[in-house]
Protein backbone atom coordinates (compact mmCIF):
# COMPACT_ATOMS: atom_id res chain seq x y z
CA UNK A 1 -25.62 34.83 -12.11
CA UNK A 2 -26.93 31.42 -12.49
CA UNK A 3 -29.34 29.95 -9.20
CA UNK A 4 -28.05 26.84 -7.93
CA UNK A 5 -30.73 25.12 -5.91
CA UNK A 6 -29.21 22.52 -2.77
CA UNK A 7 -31.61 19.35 -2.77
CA UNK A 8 -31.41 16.48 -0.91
CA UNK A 9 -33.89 13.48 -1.76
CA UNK A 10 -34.74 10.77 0.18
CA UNK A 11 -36.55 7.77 -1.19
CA UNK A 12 -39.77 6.02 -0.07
CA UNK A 13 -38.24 3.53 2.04
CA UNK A 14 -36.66 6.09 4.40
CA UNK A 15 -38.58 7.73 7.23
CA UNK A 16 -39.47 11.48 6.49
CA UNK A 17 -37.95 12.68 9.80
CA UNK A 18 -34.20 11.90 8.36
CA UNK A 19 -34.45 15.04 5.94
CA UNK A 20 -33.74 17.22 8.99
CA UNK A 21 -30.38 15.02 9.59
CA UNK A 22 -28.52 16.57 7.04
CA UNK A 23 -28.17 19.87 5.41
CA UNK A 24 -26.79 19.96 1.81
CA UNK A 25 -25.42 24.16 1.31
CA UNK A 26 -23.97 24.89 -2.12
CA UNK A 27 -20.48 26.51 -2.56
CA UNK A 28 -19.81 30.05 -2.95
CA UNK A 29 -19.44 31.59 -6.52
CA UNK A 30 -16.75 33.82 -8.15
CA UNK A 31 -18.48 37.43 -7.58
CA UNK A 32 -16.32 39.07 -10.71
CA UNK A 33 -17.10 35.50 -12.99
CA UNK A 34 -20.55 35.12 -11.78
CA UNK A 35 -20.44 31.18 -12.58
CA UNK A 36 -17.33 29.54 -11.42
CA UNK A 37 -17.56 28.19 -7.76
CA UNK A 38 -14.68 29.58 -5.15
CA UNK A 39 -15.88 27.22 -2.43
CA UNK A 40 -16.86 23.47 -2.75
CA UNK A 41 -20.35 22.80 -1.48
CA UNK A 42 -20.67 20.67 1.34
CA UNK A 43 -22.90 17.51 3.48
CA UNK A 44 -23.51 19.11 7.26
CA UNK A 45 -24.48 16.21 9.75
CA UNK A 46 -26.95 18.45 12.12
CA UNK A 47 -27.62 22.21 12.58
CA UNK A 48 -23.99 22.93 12.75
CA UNK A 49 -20.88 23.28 10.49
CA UNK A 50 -19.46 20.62 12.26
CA UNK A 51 -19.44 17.12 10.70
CA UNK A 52 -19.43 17.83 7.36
CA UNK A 53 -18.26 16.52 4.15
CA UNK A 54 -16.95 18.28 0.94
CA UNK A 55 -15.57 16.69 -2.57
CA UNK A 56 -12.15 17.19 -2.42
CA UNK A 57 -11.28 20.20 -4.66
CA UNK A 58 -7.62 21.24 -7.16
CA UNK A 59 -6.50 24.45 -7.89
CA UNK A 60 -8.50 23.93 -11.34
CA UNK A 61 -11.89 21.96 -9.83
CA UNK A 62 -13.94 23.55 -7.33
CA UNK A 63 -17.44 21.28 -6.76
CA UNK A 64 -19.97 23.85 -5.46
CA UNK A 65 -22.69 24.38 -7.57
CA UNK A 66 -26.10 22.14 -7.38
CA UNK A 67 -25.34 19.94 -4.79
CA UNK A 68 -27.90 16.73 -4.27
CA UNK A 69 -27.67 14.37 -1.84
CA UNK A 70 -29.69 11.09 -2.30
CA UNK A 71 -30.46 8.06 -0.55
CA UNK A 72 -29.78 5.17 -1.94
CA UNK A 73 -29.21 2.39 0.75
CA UNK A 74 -28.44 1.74 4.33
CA UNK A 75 -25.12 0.01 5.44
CA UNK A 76 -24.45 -1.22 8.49
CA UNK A 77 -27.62 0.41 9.81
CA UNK A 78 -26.49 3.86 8.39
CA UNK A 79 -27.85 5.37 5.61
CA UNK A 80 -25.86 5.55 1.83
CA UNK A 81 -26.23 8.31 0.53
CA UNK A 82 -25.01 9.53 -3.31
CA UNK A 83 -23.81 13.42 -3.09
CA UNK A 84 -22.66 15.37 -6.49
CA UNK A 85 -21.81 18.80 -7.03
CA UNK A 86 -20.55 20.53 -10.20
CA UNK A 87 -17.74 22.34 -11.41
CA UNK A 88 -18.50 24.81 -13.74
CA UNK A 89 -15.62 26.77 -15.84
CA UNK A 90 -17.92 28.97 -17.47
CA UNK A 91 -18.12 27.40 -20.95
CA UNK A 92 -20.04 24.69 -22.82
CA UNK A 93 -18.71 21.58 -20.04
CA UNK A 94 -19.26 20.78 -16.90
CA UNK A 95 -17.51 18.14 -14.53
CA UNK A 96 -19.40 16.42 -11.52
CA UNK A 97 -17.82 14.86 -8.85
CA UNK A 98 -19.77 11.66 -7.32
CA UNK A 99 -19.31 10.50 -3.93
CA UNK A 100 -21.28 7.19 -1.69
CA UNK A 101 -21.08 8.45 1.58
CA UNK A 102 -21.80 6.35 4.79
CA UNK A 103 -21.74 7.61 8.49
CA UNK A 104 -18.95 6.25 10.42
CA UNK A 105 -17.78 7.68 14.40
CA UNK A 106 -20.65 10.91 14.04
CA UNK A 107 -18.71 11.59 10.31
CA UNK A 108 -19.29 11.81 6.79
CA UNK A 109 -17.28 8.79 4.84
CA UNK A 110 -16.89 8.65 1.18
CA UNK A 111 -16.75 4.79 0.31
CA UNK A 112 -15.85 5.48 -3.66
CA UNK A 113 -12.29 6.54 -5.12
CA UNK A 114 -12.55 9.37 -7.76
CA UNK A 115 -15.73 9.78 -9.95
CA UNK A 116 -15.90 12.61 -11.89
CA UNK A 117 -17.79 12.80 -15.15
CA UNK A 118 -19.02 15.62 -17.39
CA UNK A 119 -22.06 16.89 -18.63
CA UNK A 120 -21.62 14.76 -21.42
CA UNK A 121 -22.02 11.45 -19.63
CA UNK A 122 -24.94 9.22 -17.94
CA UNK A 123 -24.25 7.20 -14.43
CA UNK A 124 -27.09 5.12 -13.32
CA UNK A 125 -27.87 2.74 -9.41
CA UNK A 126 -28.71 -0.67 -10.41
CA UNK A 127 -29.43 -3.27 -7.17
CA UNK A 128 -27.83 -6.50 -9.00
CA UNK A 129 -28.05 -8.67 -6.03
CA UNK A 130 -26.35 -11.76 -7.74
CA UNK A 131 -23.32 -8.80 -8.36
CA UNK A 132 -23.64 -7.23 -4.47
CA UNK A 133 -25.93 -6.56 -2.08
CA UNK A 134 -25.45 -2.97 -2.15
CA UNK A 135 -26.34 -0.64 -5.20
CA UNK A 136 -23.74 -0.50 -8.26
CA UNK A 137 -22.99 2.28 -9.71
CA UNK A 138 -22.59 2.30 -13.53
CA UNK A 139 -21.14 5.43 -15.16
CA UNK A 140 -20.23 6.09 -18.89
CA UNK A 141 -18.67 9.33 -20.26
CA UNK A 142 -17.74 10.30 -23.68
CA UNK A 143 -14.20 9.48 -25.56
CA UNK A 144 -13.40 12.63 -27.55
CA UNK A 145 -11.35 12.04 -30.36
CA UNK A 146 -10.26 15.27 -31.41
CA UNK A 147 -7.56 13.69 -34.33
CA UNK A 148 -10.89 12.67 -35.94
CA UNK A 149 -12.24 15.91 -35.80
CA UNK A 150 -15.32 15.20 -33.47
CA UNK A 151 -16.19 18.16 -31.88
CA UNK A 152 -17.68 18.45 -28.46
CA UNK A 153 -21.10 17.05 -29.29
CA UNK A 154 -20.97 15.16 -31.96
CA UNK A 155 -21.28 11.29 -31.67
CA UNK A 156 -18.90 10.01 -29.61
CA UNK A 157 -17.84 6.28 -28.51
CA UNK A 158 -17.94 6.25 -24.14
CA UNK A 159 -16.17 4.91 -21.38
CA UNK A 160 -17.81 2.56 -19.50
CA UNK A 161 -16.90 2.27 -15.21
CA UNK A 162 -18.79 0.03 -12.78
CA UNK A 163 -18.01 0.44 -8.92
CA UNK A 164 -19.37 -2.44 -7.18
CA UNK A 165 -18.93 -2.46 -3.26
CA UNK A 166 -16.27 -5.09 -1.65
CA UNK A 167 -17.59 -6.09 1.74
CA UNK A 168 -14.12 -7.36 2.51
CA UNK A 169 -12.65 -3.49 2.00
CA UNK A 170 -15.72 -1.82 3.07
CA UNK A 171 -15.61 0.74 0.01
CA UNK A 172 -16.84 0.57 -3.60
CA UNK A 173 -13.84 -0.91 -5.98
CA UNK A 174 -13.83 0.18 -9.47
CA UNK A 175 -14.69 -3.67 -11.05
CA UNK A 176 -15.14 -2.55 -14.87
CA UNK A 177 -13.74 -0.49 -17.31
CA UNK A 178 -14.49 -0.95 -20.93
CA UNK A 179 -14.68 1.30 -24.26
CA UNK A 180 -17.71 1.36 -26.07
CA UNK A 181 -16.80 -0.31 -29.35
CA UNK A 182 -19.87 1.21 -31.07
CA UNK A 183 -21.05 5.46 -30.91
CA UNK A 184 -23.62 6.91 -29.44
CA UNK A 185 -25.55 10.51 -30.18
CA UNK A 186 -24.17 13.19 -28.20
CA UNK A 187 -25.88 16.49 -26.85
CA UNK A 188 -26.29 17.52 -30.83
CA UNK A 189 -28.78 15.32 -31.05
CA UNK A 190 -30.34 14.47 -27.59
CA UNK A 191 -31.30 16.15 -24.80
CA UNK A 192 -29.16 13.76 -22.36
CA UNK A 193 -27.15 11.26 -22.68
CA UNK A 194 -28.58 7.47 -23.60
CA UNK A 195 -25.73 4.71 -23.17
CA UNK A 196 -26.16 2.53 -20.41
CA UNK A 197 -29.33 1.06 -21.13
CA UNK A 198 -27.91 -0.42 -24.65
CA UNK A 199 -24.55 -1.48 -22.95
CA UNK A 200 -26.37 -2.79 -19.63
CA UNK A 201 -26.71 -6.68 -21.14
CA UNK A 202 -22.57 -6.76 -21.42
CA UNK A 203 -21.84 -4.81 -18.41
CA UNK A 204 -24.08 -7.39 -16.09
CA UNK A 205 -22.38 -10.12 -18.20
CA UNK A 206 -19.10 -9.10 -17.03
CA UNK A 207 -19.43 -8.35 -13.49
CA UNK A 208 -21.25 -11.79 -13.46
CA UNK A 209 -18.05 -13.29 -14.78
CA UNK A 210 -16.15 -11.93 -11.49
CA UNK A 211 -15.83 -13.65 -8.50
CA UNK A 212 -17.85 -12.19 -5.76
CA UNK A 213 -16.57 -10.99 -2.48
């Protein structure tokens, strides 16, 4: 059975203290797979299992293993936090689902739509204050063409998604969406996944093309 390990991080700029705010507590697992989550892991505000936030789960995606909670921001005086957890179906792929989370009313709010990407894919926090004054989050996962005989790893050409927050909304809007035109090495040949630092000079160029809210 694989040991999933809950973390929560907290950058520099936050006080110490605020680690005790919130407990991060992984899923259960599948006792007769050993690796596939039953439960999805959750975000506890306080000693309780009150207040608490999970990733919304399917009947086929369960997010519970290797939660990680970190802060990112603050908004509105509350803290932004970034919480993943994995789905894992026991073979060569895994799928992560992303949430921002805020604290609204004493409870857990998730300020992005869907954001799910595999093990296969990079996501990156950029502060682009001429885009928003909040963090963007920049994601690209891999475009499998299996009609060209790629296979899992191989070289792949990626999706591109930027979610940049809308003040007017008060929740991150997906603002970008692009296919890579060129490929990039898969897990084949690298140990993770390289993309958004080569793509970062026309993503920024687009979103700076946008009106901003």
């Amino acid at each position: 059975m694989r040991n999933w390990v809950a973390l929560i991080v907290l950058l520099p700029t936050c006080a110490p203290a605020a680690l005790a705010q919130y407990r991060v507590l992984p899923g259960k697992i599948d006792e007769n797979l050993g690796c596939m989550p039953s439960t999805p892991a959750r975000i506890c505000l306080g000693a309780g299992n009150g207040h608490c936030y999970a990733p919304a789960s399917t009947k086929n995606y369960i997010f519970g293993m290797g939660p990680k909670a970190v802060v990112v921001g603050h908004l509105d005086g509350q803290p932004l936090i970034l919480f993943s957890a994995v789905f894992d179906g026991c073979g060569s792929g895994t799928l992560t689902d992303y949430s921002m989370l805020t604290i609204r009313e004493g409870e857990f709010l998730n300020l992005l739509p869907p954001v799910r990407l595999t093990n296969q894919s990079e996501h990156r926090l950029w502060n682009l204050p001429q885009v928003s004054a909040q963090p963007v989050l920049a994601c690209a996962d891999f475009i499998w063409n299996v009609q060209a005989g790629e296979t899992h790893f191989d070289p792949h050409r990626y999706q591109i998604d930027a979610y940049v927050f809308d003040p007017s909304r008060g929740k991150y809007l997906k603002k970008l969406s692009y296919a890579t035109t060129k490929e990039y090495p898969g897990l084949n040949e690298m140990d993770e996944i390289r993309v958004l630092g080569a793509e970062k000079p026309t993503i920024l160029a687009r979103l700076r093309a946008q009106p901003r809210n």
